[in-house]
Structures are given as structure tokens and as C-alpha cells.
N, C-alpha and C. Protein backbone atom coordinates (compact mmCIF):
# COMPACT_ATOMS: atom_id res chain seq x y z
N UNK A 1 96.11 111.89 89.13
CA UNK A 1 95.35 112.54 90.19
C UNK A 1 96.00 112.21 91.52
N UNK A 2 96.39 113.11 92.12
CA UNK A 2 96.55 113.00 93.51
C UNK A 2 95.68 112.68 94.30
N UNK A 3 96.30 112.67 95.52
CA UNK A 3 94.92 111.86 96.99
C UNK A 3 94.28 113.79 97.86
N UNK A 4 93.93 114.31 96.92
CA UNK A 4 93.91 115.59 97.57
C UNK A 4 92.42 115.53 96.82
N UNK A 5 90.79 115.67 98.07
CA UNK A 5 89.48 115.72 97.17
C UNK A 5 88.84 116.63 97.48
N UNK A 6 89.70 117.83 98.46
CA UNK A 6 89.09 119.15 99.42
C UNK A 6 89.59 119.99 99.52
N UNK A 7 89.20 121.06 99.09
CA UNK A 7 90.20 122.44 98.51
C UNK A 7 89.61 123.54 99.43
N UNK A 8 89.87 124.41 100.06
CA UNK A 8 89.12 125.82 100.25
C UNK A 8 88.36 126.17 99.17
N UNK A 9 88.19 125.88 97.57
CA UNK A 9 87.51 126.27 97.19
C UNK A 9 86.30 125.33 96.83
N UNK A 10 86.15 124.01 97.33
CA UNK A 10 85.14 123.03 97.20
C UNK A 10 85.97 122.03 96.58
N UNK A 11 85.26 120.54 96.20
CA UNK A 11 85.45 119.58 95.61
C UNK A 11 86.35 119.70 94.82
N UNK A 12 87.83 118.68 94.49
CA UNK A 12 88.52 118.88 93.70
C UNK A 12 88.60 118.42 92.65
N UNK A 13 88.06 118.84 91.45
CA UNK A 13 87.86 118.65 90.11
C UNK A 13 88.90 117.69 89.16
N UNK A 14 90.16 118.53 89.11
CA UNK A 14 91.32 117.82 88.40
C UNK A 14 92.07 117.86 89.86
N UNK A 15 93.56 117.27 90.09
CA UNK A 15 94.73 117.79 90.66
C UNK A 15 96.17 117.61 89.78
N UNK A 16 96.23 118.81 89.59
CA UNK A 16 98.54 117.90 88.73
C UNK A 16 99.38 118.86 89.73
N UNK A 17 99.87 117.25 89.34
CA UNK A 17 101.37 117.80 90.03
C UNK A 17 102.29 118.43 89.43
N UNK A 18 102.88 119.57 89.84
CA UNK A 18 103.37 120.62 88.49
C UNK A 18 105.03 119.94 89.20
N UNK A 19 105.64 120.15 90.46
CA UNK A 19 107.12 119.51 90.99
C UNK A 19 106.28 118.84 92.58
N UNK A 20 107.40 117.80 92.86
CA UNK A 20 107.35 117.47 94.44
C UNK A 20 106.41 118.66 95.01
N UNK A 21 105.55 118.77 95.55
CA UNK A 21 105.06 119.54 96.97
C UNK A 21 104.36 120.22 96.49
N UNK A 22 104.26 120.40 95.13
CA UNK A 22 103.28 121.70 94.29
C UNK A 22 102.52 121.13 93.35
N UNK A 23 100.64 121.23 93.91
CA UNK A 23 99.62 120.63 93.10
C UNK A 23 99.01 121.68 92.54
N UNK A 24 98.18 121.75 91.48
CA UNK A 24 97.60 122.47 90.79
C UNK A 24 96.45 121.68 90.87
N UNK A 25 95.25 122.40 91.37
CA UNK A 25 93.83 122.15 92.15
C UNK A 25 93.08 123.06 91.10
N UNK A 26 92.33 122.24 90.54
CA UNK A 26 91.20 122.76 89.67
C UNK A 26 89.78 122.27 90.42
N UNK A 27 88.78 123.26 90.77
CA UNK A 27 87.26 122.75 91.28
C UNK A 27 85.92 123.38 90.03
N UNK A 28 84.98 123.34 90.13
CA UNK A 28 84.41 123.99 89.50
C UNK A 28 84.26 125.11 89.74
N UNK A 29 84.57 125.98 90.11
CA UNK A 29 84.25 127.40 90.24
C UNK A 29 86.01 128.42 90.99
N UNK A 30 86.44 127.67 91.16
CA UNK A 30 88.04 128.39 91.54
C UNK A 30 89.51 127.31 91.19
N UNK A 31 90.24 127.88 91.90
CA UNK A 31 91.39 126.78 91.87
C UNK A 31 92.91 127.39 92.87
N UNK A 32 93.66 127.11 92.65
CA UNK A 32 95.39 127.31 93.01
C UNK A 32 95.74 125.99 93.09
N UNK A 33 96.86 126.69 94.24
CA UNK A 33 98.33 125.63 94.53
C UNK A 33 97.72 124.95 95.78
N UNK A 34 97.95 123.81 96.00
CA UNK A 34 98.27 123.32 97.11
C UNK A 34 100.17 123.03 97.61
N UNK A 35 100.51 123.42 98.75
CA UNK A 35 101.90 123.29 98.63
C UNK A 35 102.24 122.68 100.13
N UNK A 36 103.01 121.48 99.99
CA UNK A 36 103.65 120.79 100.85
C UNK A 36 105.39 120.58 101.13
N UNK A 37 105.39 119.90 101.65
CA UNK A 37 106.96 119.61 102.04
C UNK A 37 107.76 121.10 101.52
N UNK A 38 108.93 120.30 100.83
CA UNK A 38 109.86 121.78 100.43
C UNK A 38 109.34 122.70 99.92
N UNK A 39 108.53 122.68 99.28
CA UNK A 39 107.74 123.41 98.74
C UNK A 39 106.65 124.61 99.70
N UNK A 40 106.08 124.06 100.45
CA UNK A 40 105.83 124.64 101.70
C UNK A 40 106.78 125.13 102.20
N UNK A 41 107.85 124.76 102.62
CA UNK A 41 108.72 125.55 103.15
C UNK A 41 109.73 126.69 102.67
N UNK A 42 109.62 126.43 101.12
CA UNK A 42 110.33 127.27 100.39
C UNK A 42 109.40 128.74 100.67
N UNK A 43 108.40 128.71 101.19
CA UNK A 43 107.50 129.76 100.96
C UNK A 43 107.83 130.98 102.21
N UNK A 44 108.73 132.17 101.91
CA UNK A 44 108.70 132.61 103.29
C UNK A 44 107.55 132.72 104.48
N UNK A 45 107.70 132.60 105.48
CA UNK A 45 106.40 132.52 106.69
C UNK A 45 105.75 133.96 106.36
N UNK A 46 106.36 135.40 106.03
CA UNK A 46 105.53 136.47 106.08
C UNK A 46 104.84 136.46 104.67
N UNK A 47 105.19 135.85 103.72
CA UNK A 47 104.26 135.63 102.07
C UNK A 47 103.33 134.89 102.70
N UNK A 48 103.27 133.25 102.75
CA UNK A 48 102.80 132.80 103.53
C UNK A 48 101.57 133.01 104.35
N UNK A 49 101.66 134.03 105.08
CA UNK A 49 100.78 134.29 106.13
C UNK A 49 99.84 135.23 105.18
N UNK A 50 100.00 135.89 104.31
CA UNK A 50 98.92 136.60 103.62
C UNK A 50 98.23 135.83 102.37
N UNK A 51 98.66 134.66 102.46
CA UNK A 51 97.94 133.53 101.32
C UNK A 51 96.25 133.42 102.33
N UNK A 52 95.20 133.86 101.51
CA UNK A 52 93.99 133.94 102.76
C UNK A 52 93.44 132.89 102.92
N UNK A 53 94.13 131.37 102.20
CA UNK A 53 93.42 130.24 102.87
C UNK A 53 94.82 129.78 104.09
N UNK A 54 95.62 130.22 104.47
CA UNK A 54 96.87 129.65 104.84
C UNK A 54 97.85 129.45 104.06
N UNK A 55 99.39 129.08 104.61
CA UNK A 55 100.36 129.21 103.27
C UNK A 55 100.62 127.93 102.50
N UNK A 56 99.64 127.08 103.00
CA UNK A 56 99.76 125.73 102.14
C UNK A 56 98.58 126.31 100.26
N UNK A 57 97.95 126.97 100.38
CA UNK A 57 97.13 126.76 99.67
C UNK A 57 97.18 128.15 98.88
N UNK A 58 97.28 128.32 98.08
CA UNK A 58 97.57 129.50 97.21
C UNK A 58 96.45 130.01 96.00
N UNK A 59 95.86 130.88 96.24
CA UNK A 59 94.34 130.64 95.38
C UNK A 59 94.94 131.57 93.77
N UNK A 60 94.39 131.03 92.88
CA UNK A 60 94.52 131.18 91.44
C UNK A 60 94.79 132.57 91.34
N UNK A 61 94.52 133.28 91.69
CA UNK A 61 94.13 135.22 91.19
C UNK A 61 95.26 135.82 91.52
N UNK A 62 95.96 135.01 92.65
CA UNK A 62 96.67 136.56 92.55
C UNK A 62 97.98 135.34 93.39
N UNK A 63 97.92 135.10 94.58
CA UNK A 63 98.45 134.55 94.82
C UNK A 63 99.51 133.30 94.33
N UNK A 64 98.94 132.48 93.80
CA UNK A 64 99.57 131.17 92.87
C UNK A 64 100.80 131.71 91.98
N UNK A 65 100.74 132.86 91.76
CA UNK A 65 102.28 133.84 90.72
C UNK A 65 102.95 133.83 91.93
N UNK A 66 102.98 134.20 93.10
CA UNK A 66 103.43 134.81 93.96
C UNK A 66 104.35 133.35 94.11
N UNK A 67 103.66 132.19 94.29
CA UNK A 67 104.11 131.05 94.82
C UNK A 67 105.01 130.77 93.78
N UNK A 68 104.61 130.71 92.68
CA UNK A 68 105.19 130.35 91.27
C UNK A 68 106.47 130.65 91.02
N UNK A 69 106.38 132.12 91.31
CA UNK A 69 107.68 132.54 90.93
C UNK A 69 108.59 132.39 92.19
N UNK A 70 108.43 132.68 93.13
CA UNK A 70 109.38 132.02 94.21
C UNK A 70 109.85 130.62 94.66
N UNK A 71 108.95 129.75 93.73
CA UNK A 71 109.29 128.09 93.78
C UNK A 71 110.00 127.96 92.63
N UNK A 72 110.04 128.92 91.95
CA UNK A 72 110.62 128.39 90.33
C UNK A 72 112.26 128.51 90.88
N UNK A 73 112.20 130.07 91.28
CA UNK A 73 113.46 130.74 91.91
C UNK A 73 114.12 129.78 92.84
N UNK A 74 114.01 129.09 93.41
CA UNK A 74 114.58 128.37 94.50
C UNK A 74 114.79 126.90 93.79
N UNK A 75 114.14 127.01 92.50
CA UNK A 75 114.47 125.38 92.08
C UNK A 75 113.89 124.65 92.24
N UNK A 76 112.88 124.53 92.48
CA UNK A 76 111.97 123.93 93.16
C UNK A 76 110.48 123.43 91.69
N UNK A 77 110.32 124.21 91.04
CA UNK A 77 109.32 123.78 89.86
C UNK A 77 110.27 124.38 88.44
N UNK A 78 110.26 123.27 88.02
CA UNK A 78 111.15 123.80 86.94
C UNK A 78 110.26 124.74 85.87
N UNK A 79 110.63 124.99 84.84
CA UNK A 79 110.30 126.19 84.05
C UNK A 79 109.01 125.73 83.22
N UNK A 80 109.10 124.38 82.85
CA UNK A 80 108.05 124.27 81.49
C UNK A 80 107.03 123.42 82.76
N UNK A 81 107.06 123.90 83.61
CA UNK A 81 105.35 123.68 84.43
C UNK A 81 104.84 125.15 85.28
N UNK A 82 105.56 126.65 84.76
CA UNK A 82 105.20 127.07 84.69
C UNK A 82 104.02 128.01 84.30
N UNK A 83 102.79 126.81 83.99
CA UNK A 83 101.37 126.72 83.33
C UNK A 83 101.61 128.07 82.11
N UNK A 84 102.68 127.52 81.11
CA UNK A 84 102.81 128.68 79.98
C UNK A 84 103.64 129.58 80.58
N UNK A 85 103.49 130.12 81.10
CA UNK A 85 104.63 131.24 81.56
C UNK A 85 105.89 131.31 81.35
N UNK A 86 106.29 132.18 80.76
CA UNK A 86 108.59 132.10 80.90
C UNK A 86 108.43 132.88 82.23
N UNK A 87 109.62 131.96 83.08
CA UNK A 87 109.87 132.18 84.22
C UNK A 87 109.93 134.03 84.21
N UNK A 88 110.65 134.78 83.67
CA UNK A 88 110.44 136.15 83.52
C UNK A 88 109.05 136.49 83.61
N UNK A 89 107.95 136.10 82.90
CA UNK A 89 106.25 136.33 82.64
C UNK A 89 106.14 136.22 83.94
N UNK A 90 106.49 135.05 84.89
CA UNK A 90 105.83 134.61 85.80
C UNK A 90 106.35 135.54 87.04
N UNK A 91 107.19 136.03 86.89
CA UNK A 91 108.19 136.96 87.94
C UNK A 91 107.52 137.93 87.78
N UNK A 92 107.62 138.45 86.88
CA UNK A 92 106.91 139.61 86.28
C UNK A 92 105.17 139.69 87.00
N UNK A 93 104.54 139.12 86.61
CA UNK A 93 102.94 139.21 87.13
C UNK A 93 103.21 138.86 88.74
N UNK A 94 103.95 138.18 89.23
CA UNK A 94 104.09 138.30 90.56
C UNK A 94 104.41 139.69 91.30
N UNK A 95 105.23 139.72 90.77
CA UNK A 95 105.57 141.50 91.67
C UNK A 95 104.30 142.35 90.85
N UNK A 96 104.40 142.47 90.16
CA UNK A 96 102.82 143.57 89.84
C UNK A 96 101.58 143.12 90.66
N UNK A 97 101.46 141.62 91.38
CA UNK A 97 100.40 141.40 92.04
C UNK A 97 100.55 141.99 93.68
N UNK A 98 102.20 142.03 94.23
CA UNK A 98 102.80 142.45 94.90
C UNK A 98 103.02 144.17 94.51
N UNK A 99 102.84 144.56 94.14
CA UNK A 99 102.85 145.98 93.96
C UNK A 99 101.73 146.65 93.71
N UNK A 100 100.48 146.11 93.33
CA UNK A 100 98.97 146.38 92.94
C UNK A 100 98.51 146.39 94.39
N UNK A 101 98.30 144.94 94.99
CA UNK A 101 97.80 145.11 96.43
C UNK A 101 98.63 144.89 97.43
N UNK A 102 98.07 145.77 98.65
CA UNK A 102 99.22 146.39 99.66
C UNK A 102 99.37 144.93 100.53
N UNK A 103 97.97 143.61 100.12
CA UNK A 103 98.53 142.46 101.36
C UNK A 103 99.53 141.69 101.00
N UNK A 104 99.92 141.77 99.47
CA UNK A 104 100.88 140.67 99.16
C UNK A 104 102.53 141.63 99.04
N UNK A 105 102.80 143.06 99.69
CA UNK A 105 103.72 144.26 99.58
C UNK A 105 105.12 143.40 99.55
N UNK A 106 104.98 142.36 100.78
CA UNK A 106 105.80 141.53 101.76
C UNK A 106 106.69 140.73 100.63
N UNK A 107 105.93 139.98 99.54
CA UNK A 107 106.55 139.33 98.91
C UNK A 107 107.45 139.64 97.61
N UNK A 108 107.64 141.08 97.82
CA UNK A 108 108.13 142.31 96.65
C UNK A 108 110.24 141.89 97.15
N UNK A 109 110.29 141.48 98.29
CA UNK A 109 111.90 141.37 98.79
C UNK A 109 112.36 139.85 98.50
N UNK A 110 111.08 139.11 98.11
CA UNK A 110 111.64 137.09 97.81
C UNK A 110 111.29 136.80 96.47
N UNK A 111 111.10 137.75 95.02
CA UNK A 111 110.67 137.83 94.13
C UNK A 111 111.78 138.06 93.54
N UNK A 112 112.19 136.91 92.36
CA UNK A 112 113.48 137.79 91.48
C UNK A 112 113.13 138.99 91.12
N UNK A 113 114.17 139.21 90.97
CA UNK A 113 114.40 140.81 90.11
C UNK A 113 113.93 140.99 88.30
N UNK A 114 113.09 142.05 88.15
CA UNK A 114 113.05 141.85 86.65
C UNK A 114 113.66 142.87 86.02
């Protein structure tokens, strides 16, 4: 467990650390990423800015792929803490979350290619 006990989505239930800078925040009723250092910064500022708690915090639904697959891409979380996912799966549901809704459009140009 990390030192992290306050989430945008309430009390923090579990926390893992999936790489350096990238927590996986479970509460009772929601969850995502929390993201720091390189990891934070790996995140472009315009993705980023449409994460709706801020770009540290990445909420489960739609967002957290978005993060996923662009931290994997940069090296940054290696493959088998991809919570199940093959890095392809995870690329994959990212741009369809980026292509479904028009706020995450931005992150369709920092998304590998599938």
C-alpha cells in the first residue's frame, strides 16, 4: 500500500503500484491511476488537461487506457501490469475511447498505432 488515502473518488480502498509514478487506486465505488513524476510527465499537457479530475489522476472508464497505453509506449509500465491487457488490447481500447468521445479526440496523435 502506498501513502496515497484520498482519491477524487473518496477513501482509498486498495493502492498498487503498477511502475514508478503509476498507482492503481481502488475506493469503494470508483477507481483509476494516480500518476506522478515521469509518469506524470510522460502524459502530454493537452491529454492531460481533459483527464476531469486533472492530469495526475486518471479515472477507471475511460481515461486510465488512455494513460495506459501511452505509459506503456514510452516505457514507462511494462507490459504484464497492464491489468491483463496485451499492450495491443490496451492501445486498442484507448483510441476507441479516443474516437467514441470527442473530449479525449486529442489523445488519438500520442497513441500507438494499431
Amino acid at each position: 500500500m502506498t501513502s496515497i488515502h484520498t482519491s477524487p473518488w473518496g477513501g482509498v480502498q486498495d493502492a498498487t503500484v503498477l511502475a514508478p509514478g503509476v498507482t492503481l487506486i481502488e475506493t469503494a465505488s470508483h477507481g483509476g491511476l494516480h500518476l506522478a513524476g515521469p509518469a506524470l510527465q510522460a502524459i502530454p499537457h493537452a491529454v492531460g488537461a481533459t483527464f476531469i479530475n486533472g492530469p495526475d489522476w486518471a479515472e477507471e472508464d475511460c481515461e486510465m487506457a488512455i494513460a495506459l497505453a501511452i505509459l506503456h509506449a514510452a516505457g514507462l509500465v511494462p507490459s504484464d501490469q497492464l491489468l491483463g491487457f496485451t499492450p495491443a488490447r490496451m492501445a486498442d481500447t484507448a483510441r476507441r475511447t479516443a474516437q467514441e468521445f470527442d473530449t479525449y479526440a486529442c489523445a488519438l496523435q500520442h497513441l500507438p498505432a494499431g
